[in-house]
N, C-alpha and C. Protein backbone atom coordinates (compact mmCIF):
# COMPACT_ATOMS: atom_id res chain seq x y z
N UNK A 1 125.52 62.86 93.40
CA UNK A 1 126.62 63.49 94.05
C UNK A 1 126.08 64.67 94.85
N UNK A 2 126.30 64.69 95.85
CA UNK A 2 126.07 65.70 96.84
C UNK A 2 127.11 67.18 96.83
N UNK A 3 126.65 67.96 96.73
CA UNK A 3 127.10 69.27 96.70
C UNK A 3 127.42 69.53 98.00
N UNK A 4 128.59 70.30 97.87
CA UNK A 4 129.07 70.96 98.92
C UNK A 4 128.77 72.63 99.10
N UNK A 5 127.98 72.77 99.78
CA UNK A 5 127.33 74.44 99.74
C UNK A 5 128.05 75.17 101.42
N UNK A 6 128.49 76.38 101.33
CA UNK A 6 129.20 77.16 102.51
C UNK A 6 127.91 77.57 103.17
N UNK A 7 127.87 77.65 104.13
CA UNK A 7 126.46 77.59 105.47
C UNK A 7 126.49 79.54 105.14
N UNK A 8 125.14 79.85 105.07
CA UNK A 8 124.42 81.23 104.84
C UNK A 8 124.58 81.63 105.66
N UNK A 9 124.77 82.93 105.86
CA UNK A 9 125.02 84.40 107.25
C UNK A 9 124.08 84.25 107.25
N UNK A 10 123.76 84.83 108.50
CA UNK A 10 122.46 85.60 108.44
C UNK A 10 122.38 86.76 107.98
N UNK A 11 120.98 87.11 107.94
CA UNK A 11 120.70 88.38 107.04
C UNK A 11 120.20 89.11 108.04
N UNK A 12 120.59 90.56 107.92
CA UNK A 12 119.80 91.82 108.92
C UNK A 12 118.67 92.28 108.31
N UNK A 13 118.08 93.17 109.24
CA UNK A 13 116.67 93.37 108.13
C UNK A 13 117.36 94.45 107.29
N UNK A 14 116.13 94.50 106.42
CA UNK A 14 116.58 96.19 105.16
C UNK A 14 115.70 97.07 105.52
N UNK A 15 114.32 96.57 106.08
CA UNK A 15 113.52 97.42 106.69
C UNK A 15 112.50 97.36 107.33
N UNK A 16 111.34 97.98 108.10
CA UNK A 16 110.70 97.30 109.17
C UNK A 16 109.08 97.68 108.87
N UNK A 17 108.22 97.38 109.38
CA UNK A 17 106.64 97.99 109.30
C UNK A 17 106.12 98.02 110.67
N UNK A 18 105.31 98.41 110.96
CA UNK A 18 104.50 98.52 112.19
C UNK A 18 103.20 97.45 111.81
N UNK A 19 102.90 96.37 112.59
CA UNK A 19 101.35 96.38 112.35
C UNK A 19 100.43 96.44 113.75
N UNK A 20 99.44 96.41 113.31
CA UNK A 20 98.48 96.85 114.32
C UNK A 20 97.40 95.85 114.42
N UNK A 21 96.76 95.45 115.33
CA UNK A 21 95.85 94.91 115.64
C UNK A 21 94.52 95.48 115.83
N UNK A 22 93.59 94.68 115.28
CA UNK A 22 92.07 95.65 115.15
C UNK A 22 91.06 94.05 115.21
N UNK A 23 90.45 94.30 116.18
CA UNK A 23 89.60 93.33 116.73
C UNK A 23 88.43 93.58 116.01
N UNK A 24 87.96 91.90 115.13
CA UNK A 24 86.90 92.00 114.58
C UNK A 24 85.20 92.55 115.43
N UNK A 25 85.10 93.58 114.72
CA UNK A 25 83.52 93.36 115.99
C UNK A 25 82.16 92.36 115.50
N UNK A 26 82.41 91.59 114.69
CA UNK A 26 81.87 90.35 114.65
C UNK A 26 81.77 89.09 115.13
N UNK A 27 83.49 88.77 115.05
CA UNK A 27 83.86 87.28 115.86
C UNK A 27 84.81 87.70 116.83
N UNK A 28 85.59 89.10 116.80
CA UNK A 28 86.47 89.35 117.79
C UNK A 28 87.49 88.85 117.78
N UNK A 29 88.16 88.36 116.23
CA UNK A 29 89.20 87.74 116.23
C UNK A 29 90.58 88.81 115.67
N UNK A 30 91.50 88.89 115.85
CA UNK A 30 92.36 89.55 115.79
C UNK A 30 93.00 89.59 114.77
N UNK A 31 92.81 90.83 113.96
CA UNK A 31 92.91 91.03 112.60
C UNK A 31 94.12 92.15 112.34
N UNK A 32 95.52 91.63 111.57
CA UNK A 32 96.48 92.58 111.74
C UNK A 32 96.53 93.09 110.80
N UNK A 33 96.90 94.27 110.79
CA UNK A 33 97.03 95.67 109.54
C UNK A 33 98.20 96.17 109.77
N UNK A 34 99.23 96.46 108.60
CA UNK A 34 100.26 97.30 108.45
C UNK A 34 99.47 98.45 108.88
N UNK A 35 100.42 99.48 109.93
CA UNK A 35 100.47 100.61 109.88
C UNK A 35 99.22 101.59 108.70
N UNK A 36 97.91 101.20 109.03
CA UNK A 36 96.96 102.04 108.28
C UNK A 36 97.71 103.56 108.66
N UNK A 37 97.63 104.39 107.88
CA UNK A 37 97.44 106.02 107.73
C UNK A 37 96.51 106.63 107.29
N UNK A 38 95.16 105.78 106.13
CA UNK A 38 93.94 106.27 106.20
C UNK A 38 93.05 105.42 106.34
N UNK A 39 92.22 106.31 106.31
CA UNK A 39 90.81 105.10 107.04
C UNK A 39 90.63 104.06 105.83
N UNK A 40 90.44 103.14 105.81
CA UNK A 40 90.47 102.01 105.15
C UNK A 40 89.49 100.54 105.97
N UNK A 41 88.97 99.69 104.90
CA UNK A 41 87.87 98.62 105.10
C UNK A 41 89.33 97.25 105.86
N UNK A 42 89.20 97.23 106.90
CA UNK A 42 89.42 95.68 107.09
C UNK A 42 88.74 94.63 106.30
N UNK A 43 89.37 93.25 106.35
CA UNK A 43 88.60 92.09 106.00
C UNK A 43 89.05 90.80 107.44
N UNK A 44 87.73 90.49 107.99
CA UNK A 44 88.38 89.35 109.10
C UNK A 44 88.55 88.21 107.95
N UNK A 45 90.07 87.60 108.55
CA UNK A 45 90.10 85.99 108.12
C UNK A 45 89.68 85.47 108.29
N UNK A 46 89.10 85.24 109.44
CA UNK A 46 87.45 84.31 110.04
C UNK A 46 86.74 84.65 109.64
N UNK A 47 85.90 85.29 109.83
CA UNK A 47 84.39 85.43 109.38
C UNK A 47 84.51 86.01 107.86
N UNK A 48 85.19 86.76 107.59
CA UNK A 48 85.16 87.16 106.14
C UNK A 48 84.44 88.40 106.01
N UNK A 49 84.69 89.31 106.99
CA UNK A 49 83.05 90.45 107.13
C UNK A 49 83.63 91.60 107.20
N UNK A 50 83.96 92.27 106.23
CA UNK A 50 84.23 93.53 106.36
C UNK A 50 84.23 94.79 107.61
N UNK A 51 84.79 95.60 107.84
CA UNK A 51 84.41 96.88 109.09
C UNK A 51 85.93 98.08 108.63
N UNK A 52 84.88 98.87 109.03
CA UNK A 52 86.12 100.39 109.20
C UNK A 52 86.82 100.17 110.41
N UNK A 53 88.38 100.77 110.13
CA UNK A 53 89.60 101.12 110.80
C UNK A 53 89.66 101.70 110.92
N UNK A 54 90.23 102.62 112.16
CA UNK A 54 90.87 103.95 111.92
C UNK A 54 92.14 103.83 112.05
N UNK A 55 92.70 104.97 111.40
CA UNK A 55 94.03 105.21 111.16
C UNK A 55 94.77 105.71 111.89
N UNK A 56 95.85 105.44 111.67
CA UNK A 56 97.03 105.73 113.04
C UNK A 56 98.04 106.91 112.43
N UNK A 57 98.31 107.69 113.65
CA UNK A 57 99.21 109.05 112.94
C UNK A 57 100.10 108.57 112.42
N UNK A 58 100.51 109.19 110.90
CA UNK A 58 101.52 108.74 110.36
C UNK A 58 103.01 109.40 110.77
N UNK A 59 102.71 110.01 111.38
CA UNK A 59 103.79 110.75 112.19
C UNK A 59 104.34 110.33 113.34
N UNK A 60 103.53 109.14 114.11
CA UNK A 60 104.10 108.41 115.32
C UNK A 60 104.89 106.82 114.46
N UNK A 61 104.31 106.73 113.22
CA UNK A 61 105.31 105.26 112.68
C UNK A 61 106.67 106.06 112.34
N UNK A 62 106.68 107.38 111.58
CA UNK A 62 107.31 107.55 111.35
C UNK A 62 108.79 107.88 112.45
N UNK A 63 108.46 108.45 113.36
CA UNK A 63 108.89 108.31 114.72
C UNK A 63 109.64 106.98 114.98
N UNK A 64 108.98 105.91 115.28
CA UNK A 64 109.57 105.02 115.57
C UNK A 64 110.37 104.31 114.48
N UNK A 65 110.29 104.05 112.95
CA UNK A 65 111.32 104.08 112.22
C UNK A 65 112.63 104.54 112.13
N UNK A 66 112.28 106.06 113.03
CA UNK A 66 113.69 107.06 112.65
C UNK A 66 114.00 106.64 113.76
N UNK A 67 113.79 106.07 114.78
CA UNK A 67 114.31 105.48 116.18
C UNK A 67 115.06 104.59 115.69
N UNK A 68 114.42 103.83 115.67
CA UNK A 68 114.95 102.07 115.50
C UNK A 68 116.23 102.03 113.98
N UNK A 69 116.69 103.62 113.05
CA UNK A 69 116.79 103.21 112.05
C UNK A 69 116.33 102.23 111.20
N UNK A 70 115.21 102.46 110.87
CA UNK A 70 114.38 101.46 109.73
C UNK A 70 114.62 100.09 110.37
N UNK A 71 115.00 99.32 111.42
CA UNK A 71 115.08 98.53 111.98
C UNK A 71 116.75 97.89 112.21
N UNK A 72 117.26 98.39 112.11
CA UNK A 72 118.66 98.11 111.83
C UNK A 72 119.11 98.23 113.53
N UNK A 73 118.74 99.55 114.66
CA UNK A 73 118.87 99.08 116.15
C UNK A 73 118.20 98.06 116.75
N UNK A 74 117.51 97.22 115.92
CA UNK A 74 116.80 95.99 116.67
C UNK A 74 117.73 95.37 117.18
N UNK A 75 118.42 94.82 116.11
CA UNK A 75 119.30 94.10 116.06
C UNK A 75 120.82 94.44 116.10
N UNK A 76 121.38 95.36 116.77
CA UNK A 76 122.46 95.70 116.55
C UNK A 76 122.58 96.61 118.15
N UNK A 77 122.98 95.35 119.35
CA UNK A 77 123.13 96.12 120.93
C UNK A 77 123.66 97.05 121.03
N UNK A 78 124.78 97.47 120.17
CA UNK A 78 125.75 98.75 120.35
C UNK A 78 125.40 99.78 119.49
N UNK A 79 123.98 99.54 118.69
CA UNK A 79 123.66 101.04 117.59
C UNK A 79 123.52 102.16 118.46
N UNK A 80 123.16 102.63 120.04
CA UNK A 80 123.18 103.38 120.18
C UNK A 80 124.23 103.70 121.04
C-alpha cells in the first residue's frame, strides 16, 4: 500500500559559512576551506600533500554575515 505523504516546503537556510579557495602549490588543484581565521595546514584531495594557509580577517566574515543576516537576505528579495 502506498502512502500518501503532503509534498515538503522548502526550507530557508538557518545559517551560512564563507569558504575560500586556496590553490594547491603542488597540483594546483582547488582546495576549499571554511572561512580559516588562523593559520592552519590544508590537505589537497588530489595529491594528498599538505601546505600552510593563511587566514582571513575574522572581522570581514563577520561583516558579511551581519549583512546577509546569517543568510536569511539571500533568499528573501524584500529583506532589505
Amino acid at each position: 500500500m502506498s502512502e500518501s505523504r503532503k509534498p515538503l516546503s522548502p526550507v530557508k537556510p538557518s545559517g551560512m559559512e564563507i569558504i575560500f579557495m586556496f590553490p594547491c602549490p603542488f597540483c594546483g588543484r582547488e582546495v576549499p576551506y571554511i572561512a580559516p581565521t588562523q593559520p592552519a595546514m590544508a590537505t589537497c584531495d588530489a595529491c594528498r600533500r599538505n601546505f600552510p594557509i593563511v587566514p582571513v580577517d575574522e572581522k570581514i566574515i563577520r561583516f558579511y554575515k551581519t549583512m546577509l543576516e546569517n543568510g536569511k537576505a539571500a533568499v528573501d528579495p524584500d529583506f532589505f
